[in-house]
C-alpha atoms as a PDB file:
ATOM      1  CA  UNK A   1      -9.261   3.429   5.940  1.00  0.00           C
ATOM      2  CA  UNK A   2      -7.509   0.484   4.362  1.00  0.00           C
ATOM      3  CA  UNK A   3      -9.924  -2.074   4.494  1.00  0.00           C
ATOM      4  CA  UNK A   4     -12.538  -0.119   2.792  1.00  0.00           C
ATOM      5  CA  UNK A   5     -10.098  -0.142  -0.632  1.00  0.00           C
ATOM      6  CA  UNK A   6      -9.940  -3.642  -0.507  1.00  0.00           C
ATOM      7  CA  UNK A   7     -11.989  -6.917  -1.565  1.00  0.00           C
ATOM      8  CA  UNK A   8     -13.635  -8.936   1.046  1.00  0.00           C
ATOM      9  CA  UNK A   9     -10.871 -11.479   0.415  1.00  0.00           C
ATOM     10  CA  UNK A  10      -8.371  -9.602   2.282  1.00  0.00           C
ATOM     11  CA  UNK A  11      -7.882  -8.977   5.626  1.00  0.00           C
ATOM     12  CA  UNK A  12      -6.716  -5.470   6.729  1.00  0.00           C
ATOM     13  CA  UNK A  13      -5.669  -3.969  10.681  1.00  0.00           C
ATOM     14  CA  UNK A  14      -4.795  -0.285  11.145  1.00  0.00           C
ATOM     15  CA  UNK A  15      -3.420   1.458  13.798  1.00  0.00           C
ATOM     16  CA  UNK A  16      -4.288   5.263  14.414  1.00  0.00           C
ATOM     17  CA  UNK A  17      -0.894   5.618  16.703  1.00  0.00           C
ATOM     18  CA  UNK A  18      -1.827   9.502  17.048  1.00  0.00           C
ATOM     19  CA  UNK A  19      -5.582   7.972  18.910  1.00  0.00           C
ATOM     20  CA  UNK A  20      -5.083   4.925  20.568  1.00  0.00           C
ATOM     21  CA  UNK A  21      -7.728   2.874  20.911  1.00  0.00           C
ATOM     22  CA  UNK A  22      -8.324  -0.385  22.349  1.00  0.00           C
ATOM     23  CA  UNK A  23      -6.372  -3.351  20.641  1.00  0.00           C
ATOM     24  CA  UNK A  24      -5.068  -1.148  17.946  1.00  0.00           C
ATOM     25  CA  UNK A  25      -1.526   0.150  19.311  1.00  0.00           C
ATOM     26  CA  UNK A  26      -0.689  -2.608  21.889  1.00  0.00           C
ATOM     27  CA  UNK A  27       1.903  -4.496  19.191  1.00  0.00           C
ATOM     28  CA  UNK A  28       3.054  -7.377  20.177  1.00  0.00           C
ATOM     29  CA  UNK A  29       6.995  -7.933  21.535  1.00  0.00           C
ATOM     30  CA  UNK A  30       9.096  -8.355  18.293  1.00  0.00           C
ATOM     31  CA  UNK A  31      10.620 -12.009  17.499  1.00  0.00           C
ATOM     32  CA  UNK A  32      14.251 -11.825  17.989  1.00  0.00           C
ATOM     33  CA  UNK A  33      14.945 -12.351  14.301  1.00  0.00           C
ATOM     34  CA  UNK A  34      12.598  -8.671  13.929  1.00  0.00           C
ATOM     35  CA  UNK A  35      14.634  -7.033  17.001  1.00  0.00           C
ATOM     36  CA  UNK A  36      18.349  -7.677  16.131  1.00  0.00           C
ATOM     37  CA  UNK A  37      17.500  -5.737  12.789  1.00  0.00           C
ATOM     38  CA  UNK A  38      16.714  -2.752  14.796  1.00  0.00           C
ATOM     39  CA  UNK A  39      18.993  -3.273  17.458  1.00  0.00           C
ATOM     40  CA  UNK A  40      20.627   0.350  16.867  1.00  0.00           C
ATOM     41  CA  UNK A  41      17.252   1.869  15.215  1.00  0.00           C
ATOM     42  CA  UNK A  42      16.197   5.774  16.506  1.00  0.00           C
ATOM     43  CA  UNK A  43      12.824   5.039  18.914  1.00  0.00           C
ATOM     44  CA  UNK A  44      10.805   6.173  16.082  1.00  0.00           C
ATOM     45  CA  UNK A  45      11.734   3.772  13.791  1.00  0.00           C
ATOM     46  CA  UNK A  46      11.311   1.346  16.480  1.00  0.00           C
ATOM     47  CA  UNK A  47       8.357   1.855  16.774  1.00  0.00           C
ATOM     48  CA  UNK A  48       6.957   2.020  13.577  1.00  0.00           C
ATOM     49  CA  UNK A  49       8.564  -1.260  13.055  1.00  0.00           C
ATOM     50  CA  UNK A  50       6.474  -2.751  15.503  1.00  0.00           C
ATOM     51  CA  UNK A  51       3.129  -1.495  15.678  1.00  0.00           C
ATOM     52  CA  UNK A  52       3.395  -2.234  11.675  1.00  0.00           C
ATOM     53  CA  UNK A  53       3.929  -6.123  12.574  1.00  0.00           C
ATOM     54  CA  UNK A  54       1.482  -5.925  15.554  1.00  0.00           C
ATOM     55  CA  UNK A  55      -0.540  -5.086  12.569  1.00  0.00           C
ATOM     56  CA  UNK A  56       0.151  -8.143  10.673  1.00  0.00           C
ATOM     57  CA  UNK A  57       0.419 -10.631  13.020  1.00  0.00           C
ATOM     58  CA  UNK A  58      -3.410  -9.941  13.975  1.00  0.00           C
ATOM     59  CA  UNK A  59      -4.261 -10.079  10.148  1.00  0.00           C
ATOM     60  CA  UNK A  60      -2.823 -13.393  10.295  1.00  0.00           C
ATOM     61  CA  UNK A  61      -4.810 -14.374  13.237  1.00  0.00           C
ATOM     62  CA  UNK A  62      -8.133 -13.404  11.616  1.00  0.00           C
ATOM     63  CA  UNK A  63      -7.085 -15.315   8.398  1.00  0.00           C
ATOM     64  CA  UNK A  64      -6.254 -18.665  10.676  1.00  0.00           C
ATOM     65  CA  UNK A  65      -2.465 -18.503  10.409  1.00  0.00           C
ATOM     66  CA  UNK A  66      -0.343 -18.922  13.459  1.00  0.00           C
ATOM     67  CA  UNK A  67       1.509 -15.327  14.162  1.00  0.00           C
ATOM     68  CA  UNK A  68       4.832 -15.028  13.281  1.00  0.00           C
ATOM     69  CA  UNK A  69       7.766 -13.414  12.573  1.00  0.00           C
ATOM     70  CA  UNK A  70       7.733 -10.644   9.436  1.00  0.00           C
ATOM     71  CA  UNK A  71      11.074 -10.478   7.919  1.00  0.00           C
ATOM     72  CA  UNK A  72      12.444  -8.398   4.976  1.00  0.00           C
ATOM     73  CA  UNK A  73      13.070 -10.116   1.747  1.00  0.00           C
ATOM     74  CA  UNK A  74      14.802  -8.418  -1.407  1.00  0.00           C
ATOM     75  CA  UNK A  75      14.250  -4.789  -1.624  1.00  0.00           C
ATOM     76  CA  UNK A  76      13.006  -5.244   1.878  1.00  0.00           C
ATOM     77  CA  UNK A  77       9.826  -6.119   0.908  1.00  0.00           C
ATOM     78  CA  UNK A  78       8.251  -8.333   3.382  1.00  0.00           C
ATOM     79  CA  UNK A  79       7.963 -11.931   3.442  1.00  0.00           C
ATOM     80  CA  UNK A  80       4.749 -13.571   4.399  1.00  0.00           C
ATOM     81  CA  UNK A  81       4.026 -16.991   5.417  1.00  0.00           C
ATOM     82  CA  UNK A  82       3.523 -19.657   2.479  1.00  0.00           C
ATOM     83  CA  UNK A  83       0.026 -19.124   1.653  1.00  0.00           C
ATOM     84  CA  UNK A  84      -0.004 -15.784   1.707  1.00  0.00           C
ATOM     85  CA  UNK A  85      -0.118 -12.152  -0.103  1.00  0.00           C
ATOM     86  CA  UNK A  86       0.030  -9.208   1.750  1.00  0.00           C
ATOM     87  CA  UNK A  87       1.631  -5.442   2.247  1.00  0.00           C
ATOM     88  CA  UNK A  88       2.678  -3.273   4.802  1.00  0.00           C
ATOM     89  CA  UNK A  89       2.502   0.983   5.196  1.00  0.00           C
ATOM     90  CA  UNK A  90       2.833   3.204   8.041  1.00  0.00           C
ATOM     91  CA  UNK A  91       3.536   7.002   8.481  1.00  0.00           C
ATOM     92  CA  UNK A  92       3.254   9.490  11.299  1.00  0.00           C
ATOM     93  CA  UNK A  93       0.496   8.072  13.489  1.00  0.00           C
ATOM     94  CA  UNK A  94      -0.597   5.320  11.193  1.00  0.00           C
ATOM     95  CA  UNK A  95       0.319   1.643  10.539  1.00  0.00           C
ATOM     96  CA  UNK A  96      -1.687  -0.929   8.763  1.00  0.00           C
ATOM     97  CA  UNK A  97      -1.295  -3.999   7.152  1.00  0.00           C
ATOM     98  CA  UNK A  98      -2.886  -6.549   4.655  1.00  0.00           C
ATOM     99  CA  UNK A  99      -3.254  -9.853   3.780  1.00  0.00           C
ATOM    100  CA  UNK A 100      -5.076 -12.335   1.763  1.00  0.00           C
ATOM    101  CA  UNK A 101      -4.717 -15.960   0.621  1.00  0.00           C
ATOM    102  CA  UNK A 102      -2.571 -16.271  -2.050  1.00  0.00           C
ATOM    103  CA  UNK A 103      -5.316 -18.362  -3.643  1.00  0.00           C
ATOM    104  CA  UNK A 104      -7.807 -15.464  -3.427  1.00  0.00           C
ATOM    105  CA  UNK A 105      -5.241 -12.453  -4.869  1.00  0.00           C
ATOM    106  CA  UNK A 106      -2.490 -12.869  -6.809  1.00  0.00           C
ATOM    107  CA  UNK A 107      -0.937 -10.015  -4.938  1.00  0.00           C
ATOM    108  CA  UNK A 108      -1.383  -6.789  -2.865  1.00  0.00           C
ATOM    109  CA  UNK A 109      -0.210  -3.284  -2.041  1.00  0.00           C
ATOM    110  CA  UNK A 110      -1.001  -0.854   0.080  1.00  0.00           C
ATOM    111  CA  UNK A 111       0.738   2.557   0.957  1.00  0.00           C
ATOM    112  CA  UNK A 112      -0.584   5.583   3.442  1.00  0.00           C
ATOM    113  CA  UNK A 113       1.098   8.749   3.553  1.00  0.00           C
ATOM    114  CA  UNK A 114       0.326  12.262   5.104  1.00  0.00           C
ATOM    115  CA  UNK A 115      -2.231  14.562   2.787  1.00  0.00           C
ATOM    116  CA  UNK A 116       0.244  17.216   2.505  1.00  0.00           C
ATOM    117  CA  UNK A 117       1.825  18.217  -0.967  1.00  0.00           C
ATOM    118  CA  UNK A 118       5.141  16.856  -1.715  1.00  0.00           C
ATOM    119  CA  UNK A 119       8.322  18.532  -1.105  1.00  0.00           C
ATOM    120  CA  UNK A 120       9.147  21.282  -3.773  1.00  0.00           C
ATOM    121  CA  UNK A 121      10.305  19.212  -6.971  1.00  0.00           C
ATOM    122  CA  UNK A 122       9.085  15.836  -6.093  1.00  0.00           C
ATOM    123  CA  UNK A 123       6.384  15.849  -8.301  1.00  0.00           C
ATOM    124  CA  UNK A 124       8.658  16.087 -11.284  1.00  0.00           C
ATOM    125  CA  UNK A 125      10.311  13.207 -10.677  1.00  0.00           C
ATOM    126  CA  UNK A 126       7.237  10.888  -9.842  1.00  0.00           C
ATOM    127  CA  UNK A 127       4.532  12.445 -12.448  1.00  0.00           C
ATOM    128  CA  UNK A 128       4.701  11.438 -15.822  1.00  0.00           C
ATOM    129  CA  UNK A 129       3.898  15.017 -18.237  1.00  0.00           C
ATOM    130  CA  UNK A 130       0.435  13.262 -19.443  1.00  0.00           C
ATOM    131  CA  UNK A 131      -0.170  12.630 -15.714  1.00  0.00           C
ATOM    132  CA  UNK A 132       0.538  15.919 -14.492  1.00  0.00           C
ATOM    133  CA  UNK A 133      -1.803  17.012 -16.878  1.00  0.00           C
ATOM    134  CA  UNK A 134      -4.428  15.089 -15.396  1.00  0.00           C
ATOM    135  CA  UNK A 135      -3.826  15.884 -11.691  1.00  0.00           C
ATOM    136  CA  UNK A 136      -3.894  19.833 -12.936  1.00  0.00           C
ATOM    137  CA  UNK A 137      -7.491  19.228 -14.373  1.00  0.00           C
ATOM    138  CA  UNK A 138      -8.186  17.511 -11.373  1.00  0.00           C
ATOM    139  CA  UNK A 139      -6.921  19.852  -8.782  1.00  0.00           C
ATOM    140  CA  UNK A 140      -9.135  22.365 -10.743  1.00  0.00           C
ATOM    141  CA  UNK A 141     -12.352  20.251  -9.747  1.00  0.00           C
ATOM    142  CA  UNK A 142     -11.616  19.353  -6.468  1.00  0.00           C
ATOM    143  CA  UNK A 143      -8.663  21.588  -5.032  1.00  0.00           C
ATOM    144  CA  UNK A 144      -8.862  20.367  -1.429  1.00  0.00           C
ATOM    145  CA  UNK A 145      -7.521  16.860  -2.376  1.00  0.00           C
ATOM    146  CA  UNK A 146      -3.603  17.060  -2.685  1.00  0.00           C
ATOM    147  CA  UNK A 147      -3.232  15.284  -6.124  1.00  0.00           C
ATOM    148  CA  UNK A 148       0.656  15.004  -5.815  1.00  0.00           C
ATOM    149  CA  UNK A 149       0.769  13.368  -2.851  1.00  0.00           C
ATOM    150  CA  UNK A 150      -2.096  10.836  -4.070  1.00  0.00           C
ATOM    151  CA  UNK A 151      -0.416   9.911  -7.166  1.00  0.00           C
ATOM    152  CA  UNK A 152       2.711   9.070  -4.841  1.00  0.00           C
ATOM    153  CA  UNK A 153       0.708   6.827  -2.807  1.00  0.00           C
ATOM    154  CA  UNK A 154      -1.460   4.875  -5.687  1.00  0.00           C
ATOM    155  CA  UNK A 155       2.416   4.442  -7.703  1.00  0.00           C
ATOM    156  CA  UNK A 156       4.282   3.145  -4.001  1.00  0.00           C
ATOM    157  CA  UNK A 157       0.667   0.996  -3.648  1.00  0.00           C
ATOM    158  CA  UNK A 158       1.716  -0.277  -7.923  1.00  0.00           C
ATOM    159  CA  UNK A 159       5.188  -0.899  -6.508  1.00  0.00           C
ATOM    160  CA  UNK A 160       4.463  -3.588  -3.693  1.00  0.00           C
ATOM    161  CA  UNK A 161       2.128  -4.923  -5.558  1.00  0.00           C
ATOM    162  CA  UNK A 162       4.335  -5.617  -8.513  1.00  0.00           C
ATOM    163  CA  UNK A 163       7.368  -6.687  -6.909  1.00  0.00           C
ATOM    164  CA  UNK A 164       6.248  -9.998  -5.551  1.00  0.00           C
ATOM    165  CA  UNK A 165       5.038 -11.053  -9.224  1.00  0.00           C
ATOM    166  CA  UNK A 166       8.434  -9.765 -10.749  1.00  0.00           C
ATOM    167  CA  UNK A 167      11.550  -9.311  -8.231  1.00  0.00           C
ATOM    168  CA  UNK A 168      11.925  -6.736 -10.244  1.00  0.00           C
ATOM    169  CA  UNK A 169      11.956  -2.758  -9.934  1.00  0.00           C
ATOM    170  CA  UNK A 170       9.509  -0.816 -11.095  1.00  0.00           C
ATOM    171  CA  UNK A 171      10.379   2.888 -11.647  1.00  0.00           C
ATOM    172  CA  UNK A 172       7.458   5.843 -11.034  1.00  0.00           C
ATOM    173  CA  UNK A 173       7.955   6.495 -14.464  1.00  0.00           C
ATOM    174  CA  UNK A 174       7.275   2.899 -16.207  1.00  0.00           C
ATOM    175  CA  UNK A 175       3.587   3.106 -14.598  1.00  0.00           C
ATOM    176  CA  UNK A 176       1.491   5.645 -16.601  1.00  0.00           C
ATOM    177  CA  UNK A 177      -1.774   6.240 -13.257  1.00  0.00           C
ATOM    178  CA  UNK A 178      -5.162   7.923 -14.532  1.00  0.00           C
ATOM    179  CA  UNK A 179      -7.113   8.739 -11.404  1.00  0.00           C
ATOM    180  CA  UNK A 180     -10.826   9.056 -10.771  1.00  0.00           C
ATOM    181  CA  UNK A 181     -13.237  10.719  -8.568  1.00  0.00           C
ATOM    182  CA  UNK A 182     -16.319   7.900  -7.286  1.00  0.00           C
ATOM    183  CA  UNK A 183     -19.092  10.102  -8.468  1.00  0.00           C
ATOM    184  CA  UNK A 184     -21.174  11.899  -5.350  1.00  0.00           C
ATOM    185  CA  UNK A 185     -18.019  11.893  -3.450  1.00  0.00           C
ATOM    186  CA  UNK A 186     -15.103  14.190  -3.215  1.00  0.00           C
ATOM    187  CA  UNK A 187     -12.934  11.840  -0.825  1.00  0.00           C
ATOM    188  CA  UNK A 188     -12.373   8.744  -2.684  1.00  0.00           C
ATOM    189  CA  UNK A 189     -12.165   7.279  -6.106  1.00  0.00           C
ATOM    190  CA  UNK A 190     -10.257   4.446  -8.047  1.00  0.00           C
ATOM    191  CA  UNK A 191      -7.212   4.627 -10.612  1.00  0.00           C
ATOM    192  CA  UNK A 192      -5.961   2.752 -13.327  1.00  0.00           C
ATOM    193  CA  UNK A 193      -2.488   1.919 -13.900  1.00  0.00           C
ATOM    194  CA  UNK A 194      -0.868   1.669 -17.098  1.00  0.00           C
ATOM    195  CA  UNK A 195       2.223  -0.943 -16.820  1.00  0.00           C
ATOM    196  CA  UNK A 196       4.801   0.911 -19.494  1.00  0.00           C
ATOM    197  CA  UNK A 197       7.328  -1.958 -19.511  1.00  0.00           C
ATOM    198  CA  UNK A 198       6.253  -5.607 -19.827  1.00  0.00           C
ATOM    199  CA  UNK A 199       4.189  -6.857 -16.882  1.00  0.00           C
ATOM    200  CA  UNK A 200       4.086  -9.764 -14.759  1.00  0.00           C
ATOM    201  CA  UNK A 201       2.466 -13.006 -15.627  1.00  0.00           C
ATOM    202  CA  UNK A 202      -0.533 -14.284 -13.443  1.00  0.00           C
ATOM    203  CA  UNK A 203      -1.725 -17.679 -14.179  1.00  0.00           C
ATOM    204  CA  UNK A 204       0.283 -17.419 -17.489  1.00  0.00           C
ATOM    205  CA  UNK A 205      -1.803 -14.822 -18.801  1.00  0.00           C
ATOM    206  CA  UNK A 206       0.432 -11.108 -18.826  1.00  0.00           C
ATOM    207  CA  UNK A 207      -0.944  -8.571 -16.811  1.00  0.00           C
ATOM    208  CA  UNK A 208      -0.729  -4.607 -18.598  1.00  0.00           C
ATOM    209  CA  UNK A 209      -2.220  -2.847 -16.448  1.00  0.00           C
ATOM    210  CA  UNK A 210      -3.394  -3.107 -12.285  1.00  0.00           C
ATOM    211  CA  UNK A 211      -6.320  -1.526 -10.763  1.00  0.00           C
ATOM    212  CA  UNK A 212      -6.434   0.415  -7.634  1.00  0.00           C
ATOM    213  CA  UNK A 213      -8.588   2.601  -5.203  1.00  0.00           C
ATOM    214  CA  UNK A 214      -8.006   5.594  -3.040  1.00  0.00           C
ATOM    215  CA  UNK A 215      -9.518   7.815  -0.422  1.00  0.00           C
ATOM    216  CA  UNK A 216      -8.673  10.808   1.714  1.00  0.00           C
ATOM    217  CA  UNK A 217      -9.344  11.293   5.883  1.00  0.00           C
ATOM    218  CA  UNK A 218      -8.464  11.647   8.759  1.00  0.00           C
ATOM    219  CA  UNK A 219      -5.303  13.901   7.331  1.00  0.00           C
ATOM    220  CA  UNK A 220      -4.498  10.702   5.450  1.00  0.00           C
ATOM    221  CA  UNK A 221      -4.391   9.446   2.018  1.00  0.00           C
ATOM    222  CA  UNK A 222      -4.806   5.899   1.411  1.00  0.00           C
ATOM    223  CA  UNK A 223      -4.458   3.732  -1.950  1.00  0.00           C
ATOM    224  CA  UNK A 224      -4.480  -0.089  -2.621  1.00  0.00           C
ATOM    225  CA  UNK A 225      -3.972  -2.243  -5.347  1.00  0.00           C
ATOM    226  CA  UNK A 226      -5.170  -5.604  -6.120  1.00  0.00           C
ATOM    227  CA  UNK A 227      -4.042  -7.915  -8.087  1.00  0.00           C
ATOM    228  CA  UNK A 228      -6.670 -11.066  -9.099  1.00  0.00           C
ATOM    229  CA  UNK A 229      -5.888 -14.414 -10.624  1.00  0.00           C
ATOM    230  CA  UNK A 230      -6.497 -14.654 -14.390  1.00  0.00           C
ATOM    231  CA  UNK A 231      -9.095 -17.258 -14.129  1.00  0.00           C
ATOM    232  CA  UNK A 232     -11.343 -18.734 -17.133  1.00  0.00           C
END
């Protein structure tokens, strides 16, 4: 699901934990650095944990980089070897994981979560009033796509990939996300997102606004961002 939100610069593994297929689940052993911070973690979380880096350490494989350790950085976000961009996402029964040469992107996120609604009163805290407009005259068009729970997604997707660029947070109401539908489909689509404090600078140009994609399977809903270099 990831890969096909992506440009051909990146390199993206998934693993459908729920369907195991071959080379997909079979994570490598953690690095002890990666075990002793989960030491004490539930088996779930375990779990997740590795499959996730499984997941990475294969993308770095494919992009020529020797495998190694994935650590959290500030905010936990993950640090990747020098050279590289990349982001991380798993949820019940699914794990993937991204990367790209830092020459190629400027950064990357990527976030998967169930296609359910959110919890009661989430929405009000993530959805902007001009948004929730939107996802109400979308819902109207295409009411078997869960609209909340996609705008969650495409702003956590915003989030990692604005962090690296800033060290900063980013809150889900300083990015103002207008979704759309890729026409003869139903399941997928792209989204724009409005940066509502000052953005980050790539190549020392400032960026206002990021561009993402999305789609829906599988009882999944995927988004991705991607971040370019300001070249020219």
């Amino acid at each position: 699901m990831i890969e096909e939100l992506l440009p051909e610069s990146v390199v993206a593994v998934e693993a459908h934990t729920d369907e195991p297929t071959e080379g997909t689940t079979s994570a490598p052993g953690l690095y002890p650095e990666e075990e002793a911070l989960i030491a004490r973690a539930v088996e779930k979380r375990r779990r997740e944990f590795t499959v996730v880096r499984g997941c990475a350490r294969r993308a770095m494989e494919k992009l020529g980089v020797p495998p190694q350790a994935v650590l959290p950085g500030d905010r936990g976000a993950p640090r990747w070897p020098d050279g590289l961009v990349g982001s991380m996402t798993h949820c019940e029964g699914y794990a993937a994981a991204a990367l790209a040469r830092a020459t190629d992107l400027a950064s990357l996120g990527i976030d998967a979560e169930p296609h359910l609604p959110l919890p009661d009163d989430v929405l009000s805290s993530v959805a902007l009033p001009d948004e929730g407009l939107r996802l109400s005259a979308l819902a109207g068009e295409h009411p078997a796509i869960h609209w909340d729970r996609l705008l969650f997604s495409a702003k956590e997707s915003v989030y990692k990939a604005w962090f690296p660029l800033t060290g900063k947070w980013l809150d889900f109401t300083e990015a103002d996300i207008e979704v759309f539908v890729d026409s003869g489909r139903t399941t997928s689509g792209g989204f724009r997102a409005a940066l509502l404090v000052p953005g980050p600078v790539v190549d020392g140009r400032r960026v206002g606004r990021f561009e993402g994609r999305w789609t829906v399977g599988r009882g999944l809903v995927a988004t991705s961002v991607s971040v370019p270099h300001e070249r020219g």
